[in-house]
C-alpha atoms as a PDB file:
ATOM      1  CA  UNK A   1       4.985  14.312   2.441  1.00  0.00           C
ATOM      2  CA  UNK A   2       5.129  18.023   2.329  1.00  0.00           C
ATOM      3  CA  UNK A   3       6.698  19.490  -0.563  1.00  0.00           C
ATOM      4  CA  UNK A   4       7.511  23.514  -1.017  1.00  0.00           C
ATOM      5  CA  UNK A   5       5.377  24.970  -4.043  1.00  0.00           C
ATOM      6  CA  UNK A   6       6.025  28.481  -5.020  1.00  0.00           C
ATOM      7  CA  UNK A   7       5.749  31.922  -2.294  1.00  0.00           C
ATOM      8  CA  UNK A   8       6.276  29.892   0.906  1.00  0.00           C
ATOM      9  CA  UNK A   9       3.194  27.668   0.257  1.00  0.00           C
ATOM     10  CA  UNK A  10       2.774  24.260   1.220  1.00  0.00           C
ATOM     11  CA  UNK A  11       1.441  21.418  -0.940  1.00  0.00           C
ATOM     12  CA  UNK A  12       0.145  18.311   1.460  1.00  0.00           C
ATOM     13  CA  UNK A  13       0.831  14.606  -0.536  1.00  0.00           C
ATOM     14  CA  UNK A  14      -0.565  11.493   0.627  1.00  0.00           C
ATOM     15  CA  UNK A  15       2.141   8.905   0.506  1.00  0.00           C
ATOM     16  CA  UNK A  16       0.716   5.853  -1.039  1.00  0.00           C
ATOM     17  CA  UNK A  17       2.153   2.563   0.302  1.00  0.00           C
ATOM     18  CA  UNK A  18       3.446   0.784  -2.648  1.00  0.00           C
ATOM     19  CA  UNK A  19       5.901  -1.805  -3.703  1.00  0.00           C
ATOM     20  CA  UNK A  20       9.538  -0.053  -3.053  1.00  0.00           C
ATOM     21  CA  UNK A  21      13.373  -0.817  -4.301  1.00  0.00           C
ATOM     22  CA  UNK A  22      15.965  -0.689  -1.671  1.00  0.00           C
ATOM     23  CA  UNK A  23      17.677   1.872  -3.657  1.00  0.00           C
ATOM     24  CA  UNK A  24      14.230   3.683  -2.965  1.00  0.00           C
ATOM     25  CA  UNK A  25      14.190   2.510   0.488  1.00  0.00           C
ATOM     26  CA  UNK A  26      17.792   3.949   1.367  1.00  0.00           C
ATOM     27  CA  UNK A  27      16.845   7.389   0.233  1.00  0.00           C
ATOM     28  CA  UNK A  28      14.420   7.772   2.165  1.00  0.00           C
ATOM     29  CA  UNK A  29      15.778   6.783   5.727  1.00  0.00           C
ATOM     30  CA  UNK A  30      18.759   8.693   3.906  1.00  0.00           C
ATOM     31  CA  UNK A  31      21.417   6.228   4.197  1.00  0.00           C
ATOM     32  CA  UNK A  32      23.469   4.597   1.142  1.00  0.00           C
ATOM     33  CA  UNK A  33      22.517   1.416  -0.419  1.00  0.00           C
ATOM     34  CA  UNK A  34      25.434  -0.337   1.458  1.00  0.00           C
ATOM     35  CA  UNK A  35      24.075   0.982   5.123  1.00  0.00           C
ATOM     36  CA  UNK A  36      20.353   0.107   4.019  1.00  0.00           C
ATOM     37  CA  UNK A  37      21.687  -3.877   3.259  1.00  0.00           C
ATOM     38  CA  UNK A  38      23.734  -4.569   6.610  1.00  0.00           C
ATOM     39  CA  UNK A  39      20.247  -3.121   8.527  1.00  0.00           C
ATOM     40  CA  UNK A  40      18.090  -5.263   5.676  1.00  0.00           C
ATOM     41  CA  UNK A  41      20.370  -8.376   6.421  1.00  0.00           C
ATOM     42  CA  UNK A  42      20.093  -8.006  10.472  1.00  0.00           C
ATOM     43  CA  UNK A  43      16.406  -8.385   9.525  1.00  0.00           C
ATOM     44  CA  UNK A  44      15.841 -10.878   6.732  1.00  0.00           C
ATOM     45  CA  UNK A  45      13.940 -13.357   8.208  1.00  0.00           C
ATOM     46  CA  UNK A  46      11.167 -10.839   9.805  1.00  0.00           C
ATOM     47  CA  UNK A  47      11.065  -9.000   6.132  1.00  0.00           C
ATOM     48  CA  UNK A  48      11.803 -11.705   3.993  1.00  0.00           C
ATOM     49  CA  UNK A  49      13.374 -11.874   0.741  1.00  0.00           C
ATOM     50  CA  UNK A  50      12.706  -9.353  -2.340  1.00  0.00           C
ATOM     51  CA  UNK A  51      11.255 -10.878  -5.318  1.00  0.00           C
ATOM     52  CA  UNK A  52      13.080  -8.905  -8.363  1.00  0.00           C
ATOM     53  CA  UNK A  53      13.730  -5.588  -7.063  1.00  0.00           C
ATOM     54  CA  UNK A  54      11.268  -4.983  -4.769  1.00  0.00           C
ATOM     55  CA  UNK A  55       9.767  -5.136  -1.852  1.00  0.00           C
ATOM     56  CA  UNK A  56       6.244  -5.705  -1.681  1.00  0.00           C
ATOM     57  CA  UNK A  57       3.902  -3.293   0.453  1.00  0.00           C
ATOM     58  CA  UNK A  58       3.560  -5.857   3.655  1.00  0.00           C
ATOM     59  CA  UNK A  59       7.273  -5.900   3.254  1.00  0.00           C
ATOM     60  CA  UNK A  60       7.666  -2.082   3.466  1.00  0.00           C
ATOM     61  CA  UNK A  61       5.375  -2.120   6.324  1.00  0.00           C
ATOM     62  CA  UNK A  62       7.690  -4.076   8.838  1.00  0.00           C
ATOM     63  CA  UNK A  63      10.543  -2.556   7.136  1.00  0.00           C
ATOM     64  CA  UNK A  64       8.471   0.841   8.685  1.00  0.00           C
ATOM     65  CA  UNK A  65       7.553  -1.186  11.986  1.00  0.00           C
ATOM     66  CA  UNK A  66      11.099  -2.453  12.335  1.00  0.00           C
ATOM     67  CA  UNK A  67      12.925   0.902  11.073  1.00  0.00           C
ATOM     68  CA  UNK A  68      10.682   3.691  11.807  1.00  0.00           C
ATOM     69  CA  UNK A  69       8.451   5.340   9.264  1.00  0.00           C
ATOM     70  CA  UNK A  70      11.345   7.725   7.420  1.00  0.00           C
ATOM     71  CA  UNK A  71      11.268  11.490   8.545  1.00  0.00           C
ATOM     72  CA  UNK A  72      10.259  12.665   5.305  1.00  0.00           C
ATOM     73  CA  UNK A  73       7.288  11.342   4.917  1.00  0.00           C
ATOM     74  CA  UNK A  74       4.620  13.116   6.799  1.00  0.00           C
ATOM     75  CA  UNK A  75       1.696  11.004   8.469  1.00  0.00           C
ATOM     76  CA  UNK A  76      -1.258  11.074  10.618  1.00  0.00           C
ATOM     77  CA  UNK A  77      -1.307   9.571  14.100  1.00  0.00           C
ATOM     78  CA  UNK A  78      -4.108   7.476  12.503  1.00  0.00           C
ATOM     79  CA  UNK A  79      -2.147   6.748   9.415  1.00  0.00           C
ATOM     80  CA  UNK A  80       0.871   5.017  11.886  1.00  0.00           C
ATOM     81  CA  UNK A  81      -1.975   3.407  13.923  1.00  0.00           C
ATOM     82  CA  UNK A  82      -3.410   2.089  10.913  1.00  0.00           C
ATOM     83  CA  UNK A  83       0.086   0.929   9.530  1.00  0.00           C
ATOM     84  CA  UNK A  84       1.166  -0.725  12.692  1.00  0.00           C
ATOM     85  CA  UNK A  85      -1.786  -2.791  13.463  1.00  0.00           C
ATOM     86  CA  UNK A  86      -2.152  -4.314   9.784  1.00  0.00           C
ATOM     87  CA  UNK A  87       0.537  -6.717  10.838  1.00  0.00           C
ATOM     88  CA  UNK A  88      -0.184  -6.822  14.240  1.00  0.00           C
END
């Protein structure tokens, strides 16, 4: 994820896979909550349930195989290859 830091400069994040709320999920493919649920629903049985309020990282990886990996978050070609043939 890039992230503007003072004079024009760029700072370069790594985006860590990690356990994610829908509420965090919806932001980032920059939809509301109610949008992000009717896709989630469509796809329940490939994602599975959320236990509590998240969803756990092999979750969040189909949710990225299924959905796209969200525009603002900037990865590798490696990074996707890596991501899409953990669950292959």
């Amino acid at each position: 994820m890039k992230m503007e830091e003072g004079r024009g400069k760029i700072k370069e994040e790594v985006f860590v896979l990690k356990p994610l709320t829908h509420k965090q999920l919806s932001e980032m493919y920059g939809v509301s909550w109610l949008t992000f649920q009717n896709w989630i629903k469509k796809v329940e049985k490939e994602v599975g349930k959320k236990t509590g309020h998240f969803y756990h990282v092999p979750q969040v990886q189909k949710i990225f195989q299924l959905f796209g990996i969200p525009k603002q978050i900037n990865v590798s070609v490696s990074d996707v290859e890596e991501l899409f043939k953990s669950q292959a």
